[in-house]
PDB file of N, CA and C in Angstrom:
ATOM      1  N   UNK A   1       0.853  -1.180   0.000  1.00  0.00           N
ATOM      2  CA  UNK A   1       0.000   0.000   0.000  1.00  0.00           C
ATOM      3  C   UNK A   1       0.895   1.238   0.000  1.00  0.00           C
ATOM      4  N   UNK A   2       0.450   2.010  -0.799  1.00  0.00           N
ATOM      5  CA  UNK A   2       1.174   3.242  -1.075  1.00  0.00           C
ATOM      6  C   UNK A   2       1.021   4.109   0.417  1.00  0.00           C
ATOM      7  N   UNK A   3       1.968   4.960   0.874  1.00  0.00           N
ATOM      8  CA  UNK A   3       1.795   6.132   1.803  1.00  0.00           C
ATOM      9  C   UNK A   3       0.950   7.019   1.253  1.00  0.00           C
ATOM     10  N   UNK A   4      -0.118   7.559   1.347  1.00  0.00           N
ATOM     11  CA  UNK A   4      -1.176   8.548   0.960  1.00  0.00           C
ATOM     12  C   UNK A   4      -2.103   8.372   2.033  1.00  0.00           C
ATOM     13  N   UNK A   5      -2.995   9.914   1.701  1.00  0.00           N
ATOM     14  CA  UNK A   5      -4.032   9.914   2.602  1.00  0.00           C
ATOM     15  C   UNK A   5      -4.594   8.589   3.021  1.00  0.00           C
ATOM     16  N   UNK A   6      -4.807   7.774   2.698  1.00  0.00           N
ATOM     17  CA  UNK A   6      -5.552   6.733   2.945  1.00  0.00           C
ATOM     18  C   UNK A   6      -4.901   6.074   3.904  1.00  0.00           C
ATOM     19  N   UNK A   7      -3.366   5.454   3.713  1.00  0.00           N
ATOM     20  CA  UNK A   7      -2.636   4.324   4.553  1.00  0.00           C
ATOM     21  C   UNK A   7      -2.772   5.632   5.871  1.00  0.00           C
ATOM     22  N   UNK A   8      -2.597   6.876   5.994  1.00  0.00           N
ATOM     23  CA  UNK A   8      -2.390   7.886   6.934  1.00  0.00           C
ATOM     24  C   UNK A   8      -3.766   7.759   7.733  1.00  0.00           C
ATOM     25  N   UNK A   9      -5.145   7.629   7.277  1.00  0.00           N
ATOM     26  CA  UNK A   9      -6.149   7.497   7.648  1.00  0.00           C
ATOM     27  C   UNK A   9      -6.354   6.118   8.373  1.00  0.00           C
ATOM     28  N   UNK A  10      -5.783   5.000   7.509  1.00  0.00           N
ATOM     29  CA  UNK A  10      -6.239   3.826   8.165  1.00  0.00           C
ATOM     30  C   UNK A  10      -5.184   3.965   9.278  1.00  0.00           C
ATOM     31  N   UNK A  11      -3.952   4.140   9.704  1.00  0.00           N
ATOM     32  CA  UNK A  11      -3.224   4.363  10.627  1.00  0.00           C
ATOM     33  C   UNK A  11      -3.954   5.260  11.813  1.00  0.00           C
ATOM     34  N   UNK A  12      -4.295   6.286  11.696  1.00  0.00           N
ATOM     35  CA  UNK A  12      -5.026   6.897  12.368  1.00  0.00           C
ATOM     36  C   UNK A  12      -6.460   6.259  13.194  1.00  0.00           C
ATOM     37  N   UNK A  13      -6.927   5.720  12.321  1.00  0.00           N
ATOM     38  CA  UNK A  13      -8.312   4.721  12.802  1.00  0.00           C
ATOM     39  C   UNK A  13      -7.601   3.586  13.558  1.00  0.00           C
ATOM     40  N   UNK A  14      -6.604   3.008  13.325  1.00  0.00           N
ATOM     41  CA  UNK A  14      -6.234   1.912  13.847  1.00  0.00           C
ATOM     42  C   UNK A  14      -5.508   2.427  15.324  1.00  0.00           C
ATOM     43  N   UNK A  15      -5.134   3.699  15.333  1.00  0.00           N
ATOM     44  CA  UNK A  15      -4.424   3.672  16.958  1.00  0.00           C
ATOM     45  C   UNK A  15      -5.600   4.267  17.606  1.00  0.00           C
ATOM     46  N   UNK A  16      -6.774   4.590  17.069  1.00  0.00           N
ATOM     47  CA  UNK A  16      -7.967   5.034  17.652  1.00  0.00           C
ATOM     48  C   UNK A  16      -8.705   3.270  17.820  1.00  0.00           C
ATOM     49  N   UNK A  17      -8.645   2.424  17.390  1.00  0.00           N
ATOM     50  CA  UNK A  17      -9.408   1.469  17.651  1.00  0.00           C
ATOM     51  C   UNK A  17      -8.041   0.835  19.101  1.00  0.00           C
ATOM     52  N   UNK A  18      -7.085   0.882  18.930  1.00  0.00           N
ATOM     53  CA  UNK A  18      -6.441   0.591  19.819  1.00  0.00           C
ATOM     54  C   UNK A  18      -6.228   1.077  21.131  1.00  0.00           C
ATOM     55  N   UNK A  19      -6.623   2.256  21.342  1.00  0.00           N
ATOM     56  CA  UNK A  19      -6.790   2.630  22.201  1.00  0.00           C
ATOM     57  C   UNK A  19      -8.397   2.273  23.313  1.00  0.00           C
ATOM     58  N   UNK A  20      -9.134   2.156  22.107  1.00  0.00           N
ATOM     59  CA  UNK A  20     -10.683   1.593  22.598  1.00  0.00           C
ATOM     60  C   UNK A  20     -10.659   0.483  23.174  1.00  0.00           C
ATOM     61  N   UNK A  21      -9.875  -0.389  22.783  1.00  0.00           N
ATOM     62  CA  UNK A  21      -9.880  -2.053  22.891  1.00  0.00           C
ATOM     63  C   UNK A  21      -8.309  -2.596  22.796  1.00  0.00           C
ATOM     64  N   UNK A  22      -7.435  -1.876  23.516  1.00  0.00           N
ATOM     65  CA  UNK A  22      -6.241  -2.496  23.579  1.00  0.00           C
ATOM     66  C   UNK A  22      -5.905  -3.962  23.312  1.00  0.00           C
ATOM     67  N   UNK A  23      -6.308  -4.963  23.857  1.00  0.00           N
ATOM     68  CA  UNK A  23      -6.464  -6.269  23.770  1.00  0.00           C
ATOM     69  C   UNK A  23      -6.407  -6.821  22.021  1.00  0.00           C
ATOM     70  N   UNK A  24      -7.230  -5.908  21.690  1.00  0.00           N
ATOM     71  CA  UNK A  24      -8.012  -6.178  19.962  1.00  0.00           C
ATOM     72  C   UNK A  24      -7.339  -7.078  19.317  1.00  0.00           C
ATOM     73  N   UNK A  25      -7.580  -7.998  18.328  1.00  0.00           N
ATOM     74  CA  UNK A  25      -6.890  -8.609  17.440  1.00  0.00           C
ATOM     75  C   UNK A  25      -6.983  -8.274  16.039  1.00  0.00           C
ATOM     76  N   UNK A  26      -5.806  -7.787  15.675  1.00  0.00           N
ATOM     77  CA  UNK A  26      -5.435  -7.343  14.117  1.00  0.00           C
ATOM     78  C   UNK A  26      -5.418  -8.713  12.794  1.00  0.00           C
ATOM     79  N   UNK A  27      -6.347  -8.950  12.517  1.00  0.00           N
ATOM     80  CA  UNK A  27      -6.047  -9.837  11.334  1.00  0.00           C
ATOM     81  C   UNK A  27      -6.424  -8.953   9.959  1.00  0.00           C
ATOM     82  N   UNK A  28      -5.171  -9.717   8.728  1.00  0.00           N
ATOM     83  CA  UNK A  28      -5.803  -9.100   7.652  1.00  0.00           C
ATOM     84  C   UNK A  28      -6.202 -10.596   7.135  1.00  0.00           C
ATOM     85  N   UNK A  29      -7.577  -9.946   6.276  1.00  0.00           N
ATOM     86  CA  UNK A  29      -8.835 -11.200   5.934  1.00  0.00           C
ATOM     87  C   UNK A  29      -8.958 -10.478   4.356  1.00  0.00           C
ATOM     88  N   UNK A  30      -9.462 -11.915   3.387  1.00  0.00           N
ATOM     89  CA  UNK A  30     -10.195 -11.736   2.202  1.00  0.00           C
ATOM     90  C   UNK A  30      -8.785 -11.181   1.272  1.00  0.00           C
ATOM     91  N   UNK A  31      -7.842 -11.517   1.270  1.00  0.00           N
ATOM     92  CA  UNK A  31      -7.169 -11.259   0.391  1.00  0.00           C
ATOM     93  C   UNK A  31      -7.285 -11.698  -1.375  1.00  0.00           C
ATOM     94  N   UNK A  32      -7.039 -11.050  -1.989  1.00  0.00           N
ATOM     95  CA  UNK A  32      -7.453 -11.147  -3.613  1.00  0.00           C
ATOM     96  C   UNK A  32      -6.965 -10.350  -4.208  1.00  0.00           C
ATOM     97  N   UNK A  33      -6.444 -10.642  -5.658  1.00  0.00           N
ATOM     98  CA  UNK A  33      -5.901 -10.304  -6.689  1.00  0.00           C
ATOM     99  C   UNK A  33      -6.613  -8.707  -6.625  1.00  0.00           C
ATOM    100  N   UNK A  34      -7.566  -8.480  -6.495  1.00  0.00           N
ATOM    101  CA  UNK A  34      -7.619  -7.335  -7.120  1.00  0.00           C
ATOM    102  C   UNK A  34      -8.104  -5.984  -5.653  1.00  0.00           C
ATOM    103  N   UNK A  35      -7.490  -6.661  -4.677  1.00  0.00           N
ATOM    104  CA  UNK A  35      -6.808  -5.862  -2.850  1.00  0.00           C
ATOM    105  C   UNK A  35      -6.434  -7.069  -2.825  1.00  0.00           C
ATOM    106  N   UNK A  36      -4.402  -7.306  -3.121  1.00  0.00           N
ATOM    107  CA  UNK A  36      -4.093  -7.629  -2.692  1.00  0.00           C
ATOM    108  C   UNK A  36      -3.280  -7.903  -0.960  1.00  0.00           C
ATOM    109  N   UNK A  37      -3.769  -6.228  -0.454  1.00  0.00           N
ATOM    110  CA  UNK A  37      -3.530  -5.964   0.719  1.00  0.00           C
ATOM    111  C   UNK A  37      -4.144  -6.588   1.500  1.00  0.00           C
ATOM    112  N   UNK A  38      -5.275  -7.082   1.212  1.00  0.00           N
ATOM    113  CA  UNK A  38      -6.713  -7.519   2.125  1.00  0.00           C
ATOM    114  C   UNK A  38      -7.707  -6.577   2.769  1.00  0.00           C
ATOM    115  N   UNK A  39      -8.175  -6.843   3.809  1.00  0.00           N
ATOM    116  CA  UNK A  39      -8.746  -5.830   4.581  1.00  0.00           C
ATOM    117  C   UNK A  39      -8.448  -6.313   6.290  1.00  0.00           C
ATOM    118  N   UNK A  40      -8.100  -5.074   6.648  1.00  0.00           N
ATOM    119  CA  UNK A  40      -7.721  -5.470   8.339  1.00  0.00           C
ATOM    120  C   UNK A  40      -9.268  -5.315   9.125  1.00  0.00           C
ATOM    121  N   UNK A  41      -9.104  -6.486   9.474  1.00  0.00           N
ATOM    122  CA  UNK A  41     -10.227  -6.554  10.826  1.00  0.00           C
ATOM    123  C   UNK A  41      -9.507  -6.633  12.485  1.00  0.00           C
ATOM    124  N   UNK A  42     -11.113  -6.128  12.948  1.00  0.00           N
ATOM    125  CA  UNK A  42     -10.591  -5.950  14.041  1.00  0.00           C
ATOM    126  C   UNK A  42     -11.758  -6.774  14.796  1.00  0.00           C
ATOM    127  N   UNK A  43     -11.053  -7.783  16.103  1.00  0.00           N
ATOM    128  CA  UNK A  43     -11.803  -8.438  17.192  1.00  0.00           C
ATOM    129  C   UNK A  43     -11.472  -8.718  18.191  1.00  0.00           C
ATOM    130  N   UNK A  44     -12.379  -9.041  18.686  1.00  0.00           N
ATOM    131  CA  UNK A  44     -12.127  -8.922  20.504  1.00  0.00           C
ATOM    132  C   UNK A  44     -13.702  -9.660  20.873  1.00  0.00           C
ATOM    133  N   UNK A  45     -13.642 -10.621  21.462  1.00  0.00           N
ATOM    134  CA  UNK A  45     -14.667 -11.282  21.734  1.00  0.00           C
ATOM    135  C   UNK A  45     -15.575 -11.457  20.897  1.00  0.00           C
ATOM    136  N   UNK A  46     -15.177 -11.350  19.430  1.00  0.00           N
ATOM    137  CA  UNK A  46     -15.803 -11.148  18.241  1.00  0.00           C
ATOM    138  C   UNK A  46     -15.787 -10.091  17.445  1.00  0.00           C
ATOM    139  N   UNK A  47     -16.273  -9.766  16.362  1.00  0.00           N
ATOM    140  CA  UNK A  47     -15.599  -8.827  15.365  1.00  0.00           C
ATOM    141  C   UNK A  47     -16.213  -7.663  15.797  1.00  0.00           C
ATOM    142  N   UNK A  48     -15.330  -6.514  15.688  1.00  0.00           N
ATOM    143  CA  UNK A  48     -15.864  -5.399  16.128  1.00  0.00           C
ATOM    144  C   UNK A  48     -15.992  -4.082  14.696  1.00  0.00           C
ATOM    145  N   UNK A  49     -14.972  -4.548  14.192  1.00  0.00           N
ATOM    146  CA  UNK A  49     -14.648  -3.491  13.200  1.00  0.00           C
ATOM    147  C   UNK A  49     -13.950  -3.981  11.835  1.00  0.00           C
ATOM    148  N   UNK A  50     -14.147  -3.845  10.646  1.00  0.00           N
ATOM    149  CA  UNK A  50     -12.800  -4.206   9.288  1.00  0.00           C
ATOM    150  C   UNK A  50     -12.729  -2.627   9.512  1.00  0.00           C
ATOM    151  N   UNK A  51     -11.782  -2.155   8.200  1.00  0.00           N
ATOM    152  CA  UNK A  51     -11.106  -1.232   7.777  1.00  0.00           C
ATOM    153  C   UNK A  51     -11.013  -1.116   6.183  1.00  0.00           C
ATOM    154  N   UNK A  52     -11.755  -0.723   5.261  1.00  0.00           N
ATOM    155  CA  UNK A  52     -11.036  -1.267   4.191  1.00  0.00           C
ATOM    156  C   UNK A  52     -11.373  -0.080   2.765  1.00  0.00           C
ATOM    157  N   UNK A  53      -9.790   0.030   2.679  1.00  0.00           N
ATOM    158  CA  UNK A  53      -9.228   1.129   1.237  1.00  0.00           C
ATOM    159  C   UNK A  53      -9.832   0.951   0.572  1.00  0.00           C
ATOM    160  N   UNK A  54     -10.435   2.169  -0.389  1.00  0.00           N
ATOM    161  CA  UNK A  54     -11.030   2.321  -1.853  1.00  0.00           C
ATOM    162  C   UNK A  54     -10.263   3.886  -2.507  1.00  0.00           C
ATOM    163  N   UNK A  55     -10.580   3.808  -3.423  1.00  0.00           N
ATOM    164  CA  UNK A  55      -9.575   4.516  -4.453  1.00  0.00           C
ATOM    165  C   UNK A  55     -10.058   6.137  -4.086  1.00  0.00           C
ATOM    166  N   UNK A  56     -11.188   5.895  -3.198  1.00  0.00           N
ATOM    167  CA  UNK A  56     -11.775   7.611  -3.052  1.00  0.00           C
ATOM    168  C   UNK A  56     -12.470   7.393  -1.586  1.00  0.00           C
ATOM    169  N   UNK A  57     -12.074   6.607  -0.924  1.00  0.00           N
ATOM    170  CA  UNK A  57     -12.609   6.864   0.736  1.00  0.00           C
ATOM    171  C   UNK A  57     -11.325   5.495   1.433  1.00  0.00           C
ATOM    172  N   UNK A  58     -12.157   5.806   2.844  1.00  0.00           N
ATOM    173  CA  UNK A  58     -11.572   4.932   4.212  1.00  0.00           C
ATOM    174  C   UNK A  58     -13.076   4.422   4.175  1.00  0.00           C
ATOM    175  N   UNK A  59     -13.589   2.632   4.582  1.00  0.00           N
ATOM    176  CA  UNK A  59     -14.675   2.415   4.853  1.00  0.00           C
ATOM    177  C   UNK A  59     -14.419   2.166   6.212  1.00  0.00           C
ATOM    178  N   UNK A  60     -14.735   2.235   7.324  1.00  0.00           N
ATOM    179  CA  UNK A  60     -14.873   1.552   8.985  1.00  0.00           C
ATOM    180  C   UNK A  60     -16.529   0.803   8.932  1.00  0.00           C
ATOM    181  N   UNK A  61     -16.350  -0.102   8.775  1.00  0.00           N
ATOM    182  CA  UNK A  61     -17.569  -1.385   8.837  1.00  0.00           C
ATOM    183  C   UNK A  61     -17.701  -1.708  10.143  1.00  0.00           C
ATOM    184  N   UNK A  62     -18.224  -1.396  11.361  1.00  0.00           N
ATOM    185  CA  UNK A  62     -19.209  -1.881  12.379  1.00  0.00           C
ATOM    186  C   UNK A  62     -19.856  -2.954  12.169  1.00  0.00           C
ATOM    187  N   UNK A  63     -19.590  -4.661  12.684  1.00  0.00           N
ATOM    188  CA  UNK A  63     -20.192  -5.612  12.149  1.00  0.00           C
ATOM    189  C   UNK A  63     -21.594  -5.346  12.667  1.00  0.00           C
ATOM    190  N   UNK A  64     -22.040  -5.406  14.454  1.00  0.00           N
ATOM    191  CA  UNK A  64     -23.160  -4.881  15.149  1.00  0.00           C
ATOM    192  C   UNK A  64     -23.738  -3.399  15.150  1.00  0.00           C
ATOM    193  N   UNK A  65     -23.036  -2.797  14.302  1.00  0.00           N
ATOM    194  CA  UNK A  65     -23.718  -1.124  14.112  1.00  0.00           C
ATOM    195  C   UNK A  65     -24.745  -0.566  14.286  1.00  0.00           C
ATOM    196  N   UNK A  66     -25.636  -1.644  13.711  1.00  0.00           N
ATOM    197  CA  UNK A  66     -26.732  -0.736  13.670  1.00  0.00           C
ATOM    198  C   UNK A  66     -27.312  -1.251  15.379  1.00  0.00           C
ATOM    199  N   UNK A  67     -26.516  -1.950  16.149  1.00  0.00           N
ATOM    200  CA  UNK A  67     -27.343  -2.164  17.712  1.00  0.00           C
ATOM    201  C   UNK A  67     -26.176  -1.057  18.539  1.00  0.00           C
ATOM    202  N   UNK A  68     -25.554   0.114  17.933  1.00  0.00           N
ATOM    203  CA  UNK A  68     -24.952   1.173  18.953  1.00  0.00           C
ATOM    204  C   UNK A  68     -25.346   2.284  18.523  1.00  0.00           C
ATOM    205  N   UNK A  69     -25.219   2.717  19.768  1.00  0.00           N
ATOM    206  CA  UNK A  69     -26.187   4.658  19.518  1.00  0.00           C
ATOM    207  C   UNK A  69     -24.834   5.044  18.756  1.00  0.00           C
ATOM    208  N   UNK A  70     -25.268   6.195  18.005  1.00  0.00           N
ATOM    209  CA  UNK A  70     -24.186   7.021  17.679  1.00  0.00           C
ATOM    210  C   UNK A  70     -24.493   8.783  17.774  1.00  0.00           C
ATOM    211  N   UNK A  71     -24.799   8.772  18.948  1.00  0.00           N
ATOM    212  CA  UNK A  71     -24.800  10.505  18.908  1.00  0.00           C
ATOM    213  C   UNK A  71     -24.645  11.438  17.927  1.00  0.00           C
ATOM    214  N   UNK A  72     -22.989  11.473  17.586  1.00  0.00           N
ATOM    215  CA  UNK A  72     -22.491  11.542  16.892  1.00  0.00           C
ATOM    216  C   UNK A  72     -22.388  12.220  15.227  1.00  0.00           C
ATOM    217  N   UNK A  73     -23.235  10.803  15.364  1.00  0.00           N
ATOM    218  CA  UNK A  73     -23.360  10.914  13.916  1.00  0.00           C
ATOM    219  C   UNK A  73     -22.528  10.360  12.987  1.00  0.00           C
ATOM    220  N   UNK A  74     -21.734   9.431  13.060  1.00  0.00           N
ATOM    221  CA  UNK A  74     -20.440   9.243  12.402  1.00  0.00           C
ATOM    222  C   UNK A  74     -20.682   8.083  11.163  1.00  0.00           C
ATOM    223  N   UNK A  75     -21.981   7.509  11.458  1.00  0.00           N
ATOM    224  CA  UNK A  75     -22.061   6.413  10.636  1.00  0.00           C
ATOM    225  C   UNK A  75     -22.447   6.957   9.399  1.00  0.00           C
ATOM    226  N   UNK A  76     -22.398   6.772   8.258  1.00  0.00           N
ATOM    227  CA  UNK A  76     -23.216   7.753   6.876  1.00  0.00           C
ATOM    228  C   UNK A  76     -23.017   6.903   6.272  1.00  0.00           C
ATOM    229  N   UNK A  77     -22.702   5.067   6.147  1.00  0.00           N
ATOM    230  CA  UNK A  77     -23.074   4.617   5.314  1.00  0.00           C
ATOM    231  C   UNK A  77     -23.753   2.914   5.559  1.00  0.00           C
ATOM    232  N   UNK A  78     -24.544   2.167   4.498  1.00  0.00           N
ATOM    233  CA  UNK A  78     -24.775   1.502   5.130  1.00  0.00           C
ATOM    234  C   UNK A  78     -25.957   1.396   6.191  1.00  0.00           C
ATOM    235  N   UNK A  79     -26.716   2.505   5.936  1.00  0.00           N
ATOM    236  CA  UNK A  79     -27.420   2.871   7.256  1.00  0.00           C
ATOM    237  C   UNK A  79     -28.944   2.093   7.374  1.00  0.00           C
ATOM    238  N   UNK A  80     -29.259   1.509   6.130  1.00  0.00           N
ATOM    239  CA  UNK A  80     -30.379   0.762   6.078  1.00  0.00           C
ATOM    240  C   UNK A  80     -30.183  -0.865   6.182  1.00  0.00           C
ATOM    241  N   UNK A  81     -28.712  -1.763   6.262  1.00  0.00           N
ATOM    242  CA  UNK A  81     -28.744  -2.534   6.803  1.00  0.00           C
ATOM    243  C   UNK A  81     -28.873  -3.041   7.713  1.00  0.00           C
ATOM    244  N   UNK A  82     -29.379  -4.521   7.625  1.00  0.00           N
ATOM    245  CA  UNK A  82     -29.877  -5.024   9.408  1.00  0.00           C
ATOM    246  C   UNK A  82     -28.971  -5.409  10.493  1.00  0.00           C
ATOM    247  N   UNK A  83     -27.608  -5.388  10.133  1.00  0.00           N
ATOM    248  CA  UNK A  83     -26.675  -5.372  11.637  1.00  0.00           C
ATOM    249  C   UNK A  83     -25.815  -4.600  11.459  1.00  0.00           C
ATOM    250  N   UNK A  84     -25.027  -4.312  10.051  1.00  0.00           N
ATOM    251  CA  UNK A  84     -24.191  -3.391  10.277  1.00  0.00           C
ATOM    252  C   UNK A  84     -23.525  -1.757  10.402  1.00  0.00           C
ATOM    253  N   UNK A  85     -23.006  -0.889  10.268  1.00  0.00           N
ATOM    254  CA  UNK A  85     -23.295  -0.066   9.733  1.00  0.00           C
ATOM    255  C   UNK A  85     -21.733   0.353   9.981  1.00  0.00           C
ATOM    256  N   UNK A  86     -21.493   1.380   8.941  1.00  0.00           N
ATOM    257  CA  UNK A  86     -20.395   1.935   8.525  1.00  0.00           C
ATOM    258  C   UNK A  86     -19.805   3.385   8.333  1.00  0.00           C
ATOM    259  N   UNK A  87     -18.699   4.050   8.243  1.00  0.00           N
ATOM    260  CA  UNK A  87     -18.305   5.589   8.070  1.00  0.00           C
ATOM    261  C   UNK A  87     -17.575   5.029   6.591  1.00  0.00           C
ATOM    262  N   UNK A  88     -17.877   6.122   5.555  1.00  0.00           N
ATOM    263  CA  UNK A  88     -16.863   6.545   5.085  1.00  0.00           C
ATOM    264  C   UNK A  88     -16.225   7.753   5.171  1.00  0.00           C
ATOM    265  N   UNK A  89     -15.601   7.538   5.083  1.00  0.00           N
ATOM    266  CA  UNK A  89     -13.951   9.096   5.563  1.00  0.00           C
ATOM    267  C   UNK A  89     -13.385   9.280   3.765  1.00  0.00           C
ATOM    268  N   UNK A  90     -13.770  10.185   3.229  1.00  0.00           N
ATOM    269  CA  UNK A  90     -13.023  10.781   2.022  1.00  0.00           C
ATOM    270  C   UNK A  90     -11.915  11.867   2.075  1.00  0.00           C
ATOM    271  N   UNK A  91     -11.075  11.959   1.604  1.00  0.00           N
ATOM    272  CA  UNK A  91      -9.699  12.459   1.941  1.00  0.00           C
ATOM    273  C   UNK A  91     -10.008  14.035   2.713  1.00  0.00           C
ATOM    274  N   UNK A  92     -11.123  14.906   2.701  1.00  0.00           N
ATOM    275  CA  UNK A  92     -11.176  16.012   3.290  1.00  0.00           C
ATOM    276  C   UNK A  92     -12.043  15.840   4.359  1.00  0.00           C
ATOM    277  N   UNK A  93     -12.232  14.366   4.608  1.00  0.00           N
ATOM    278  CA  UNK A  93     -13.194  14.530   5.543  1.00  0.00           C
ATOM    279  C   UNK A  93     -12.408  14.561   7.104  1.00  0.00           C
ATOM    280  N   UNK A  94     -13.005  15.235   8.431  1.00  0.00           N
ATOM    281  CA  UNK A  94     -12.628  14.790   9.458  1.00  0.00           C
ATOM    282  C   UNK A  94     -12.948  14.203  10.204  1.00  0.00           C
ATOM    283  N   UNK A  95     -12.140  13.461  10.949  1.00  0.00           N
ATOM    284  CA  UNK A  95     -12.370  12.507  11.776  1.00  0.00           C
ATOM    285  C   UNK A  95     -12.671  12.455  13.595  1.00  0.00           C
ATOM    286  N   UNK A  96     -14.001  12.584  14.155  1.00  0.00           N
ATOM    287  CA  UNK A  96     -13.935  13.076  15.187  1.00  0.00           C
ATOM    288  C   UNK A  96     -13.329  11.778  15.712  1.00  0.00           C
ATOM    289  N   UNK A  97     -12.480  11.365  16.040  1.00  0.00           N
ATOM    290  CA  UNK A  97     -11.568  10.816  16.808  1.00  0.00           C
ATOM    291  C   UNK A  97     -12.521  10.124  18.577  1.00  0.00           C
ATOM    292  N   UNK A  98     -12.852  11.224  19.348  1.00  0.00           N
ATOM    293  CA  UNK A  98     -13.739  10.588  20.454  1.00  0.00           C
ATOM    294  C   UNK A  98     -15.255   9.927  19.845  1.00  0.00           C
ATOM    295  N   UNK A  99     -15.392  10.344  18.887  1.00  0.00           N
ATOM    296  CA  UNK A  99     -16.824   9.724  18.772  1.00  0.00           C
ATOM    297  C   UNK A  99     -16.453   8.323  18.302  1.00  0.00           C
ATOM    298  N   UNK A 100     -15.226   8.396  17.602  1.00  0.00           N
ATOM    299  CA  UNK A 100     -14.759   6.854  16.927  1.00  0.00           C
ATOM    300  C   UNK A 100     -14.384   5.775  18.031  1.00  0.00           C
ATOM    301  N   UNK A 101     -13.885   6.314  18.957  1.00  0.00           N
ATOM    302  CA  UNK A 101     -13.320   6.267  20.818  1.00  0.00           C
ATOM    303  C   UNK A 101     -14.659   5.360  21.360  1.00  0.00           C
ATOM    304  N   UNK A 102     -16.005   6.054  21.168  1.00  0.00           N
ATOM    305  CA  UNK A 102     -16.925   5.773  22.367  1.00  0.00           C
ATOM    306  C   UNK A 102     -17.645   4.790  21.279  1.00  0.00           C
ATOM    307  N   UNK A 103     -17.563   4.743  19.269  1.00  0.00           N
ATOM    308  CA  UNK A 103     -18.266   3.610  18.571  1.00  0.00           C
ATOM    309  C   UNK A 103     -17.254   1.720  19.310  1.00  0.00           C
ATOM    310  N   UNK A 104     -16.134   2.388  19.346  1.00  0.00           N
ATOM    311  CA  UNK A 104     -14.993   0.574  19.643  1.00  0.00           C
ATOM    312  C   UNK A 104     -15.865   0.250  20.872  1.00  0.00           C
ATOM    313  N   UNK A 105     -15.672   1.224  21.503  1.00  0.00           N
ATOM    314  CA  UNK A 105     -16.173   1.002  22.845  1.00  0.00           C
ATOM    315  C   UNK A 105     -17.299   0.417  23.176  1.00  0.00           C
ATOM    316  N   UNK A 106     -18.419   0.841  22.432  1.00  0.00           N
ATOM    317  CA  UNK A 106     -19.505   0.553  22.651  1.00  0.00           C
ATOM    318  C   UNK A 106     -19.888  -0.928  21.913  1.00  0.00           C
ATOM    319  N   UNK A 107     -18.742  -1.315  21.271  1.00  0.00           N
ATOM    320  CA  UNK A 107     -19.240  -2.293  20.369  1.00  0.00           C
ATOM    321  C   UNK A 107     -18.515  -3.920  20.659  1.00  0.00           C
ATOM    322  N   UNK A 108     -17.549  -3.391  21.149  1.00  0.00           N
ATOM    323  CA  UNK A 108     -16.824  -4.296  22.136  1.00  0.00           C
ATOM    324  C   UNK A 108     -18.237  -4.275  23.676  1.00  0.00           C
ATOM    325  N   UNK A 109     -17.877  -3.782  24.303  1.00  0.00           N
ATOM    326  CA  UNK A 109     -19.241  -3.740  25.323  1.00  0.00           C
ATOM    327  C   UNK A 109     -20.424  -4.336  24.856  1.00  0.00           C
ATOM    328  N   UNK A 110     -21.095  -4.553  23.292  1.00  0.00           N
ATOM    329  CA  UNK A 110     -21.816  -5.283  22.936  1.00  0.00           C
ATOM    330  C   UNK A 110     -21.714  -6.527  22.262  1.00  0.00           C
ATOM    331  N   UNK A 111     -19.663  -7.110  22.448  1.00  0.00           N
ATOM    332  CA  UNK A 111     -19.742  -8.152  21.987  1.00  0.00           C
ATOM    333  C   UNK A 111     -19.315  -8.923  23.081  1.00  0.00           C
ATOM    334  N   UNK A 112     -19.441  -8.206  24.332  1.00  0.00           N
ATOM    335  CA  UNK A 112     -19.246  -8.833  25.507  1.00  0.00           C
ATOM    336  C   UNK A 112     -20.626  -9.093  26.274  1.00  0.00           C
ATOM    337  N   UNK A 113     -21.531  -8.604  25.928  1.00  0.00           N
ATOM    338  CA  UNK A 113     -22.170  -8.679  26.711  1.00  0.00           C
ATOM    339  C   UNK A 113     -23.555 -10.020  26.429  1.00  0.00           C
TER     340      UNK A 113
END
């Protein structure tokens, strides 16, 4: 993966999911010819989060999404499916960082519970 906004973004999301869920487990999943990078997921008592590059956004996939509040507001995509729900982040977009803080959080807390 090239250094650009994007690897800078998923870096960014990833020490923000790490901080939520220290413990977390980093796997990269679904690898293929055409992302040969894969996509990094994230779990902890079950999946909490992927991560995954496109040529014009950051996706953050919430497997249980649509069962956490989001004040917020952070989710904008995805929003009519039945468990999950998702952000995309496009290169000018910003990233409120605590709201991303209290989504790990809350979603881990719902794969614990």
């Amino acid at each position: 993966m090239t250094m650009d906004w994007r690897t800078q973004r998923v870096e960014l999301v990833r020490s923000v999911i790490l901080r939520g869920a220290p413990d977390v487990v980093e796997e990269v999943k679904w690898r293929k010819p055409s992302n040969p990078d894969g996509v990094p997921t994230f779990s902890l008592d079950g999946l909490i989060c992927t991560v995954e590059t496109y040529r014009d956004k950051v996706k953050i996939t919430f497997a249980k999404g649509a069962a956490i509040e989001d004040p917020a507001g952070l989710f904008n995509s995805s929003l009519t499916a039945g468990t999950r729900r998702a952000i995309d982040l496009h290169e000018a977009d910003e990233l409120n960082e605590n709201a991303l803080l209290a989504l790990v959080q809350d979603a881990l807390a719902l794969n614990r519970a």
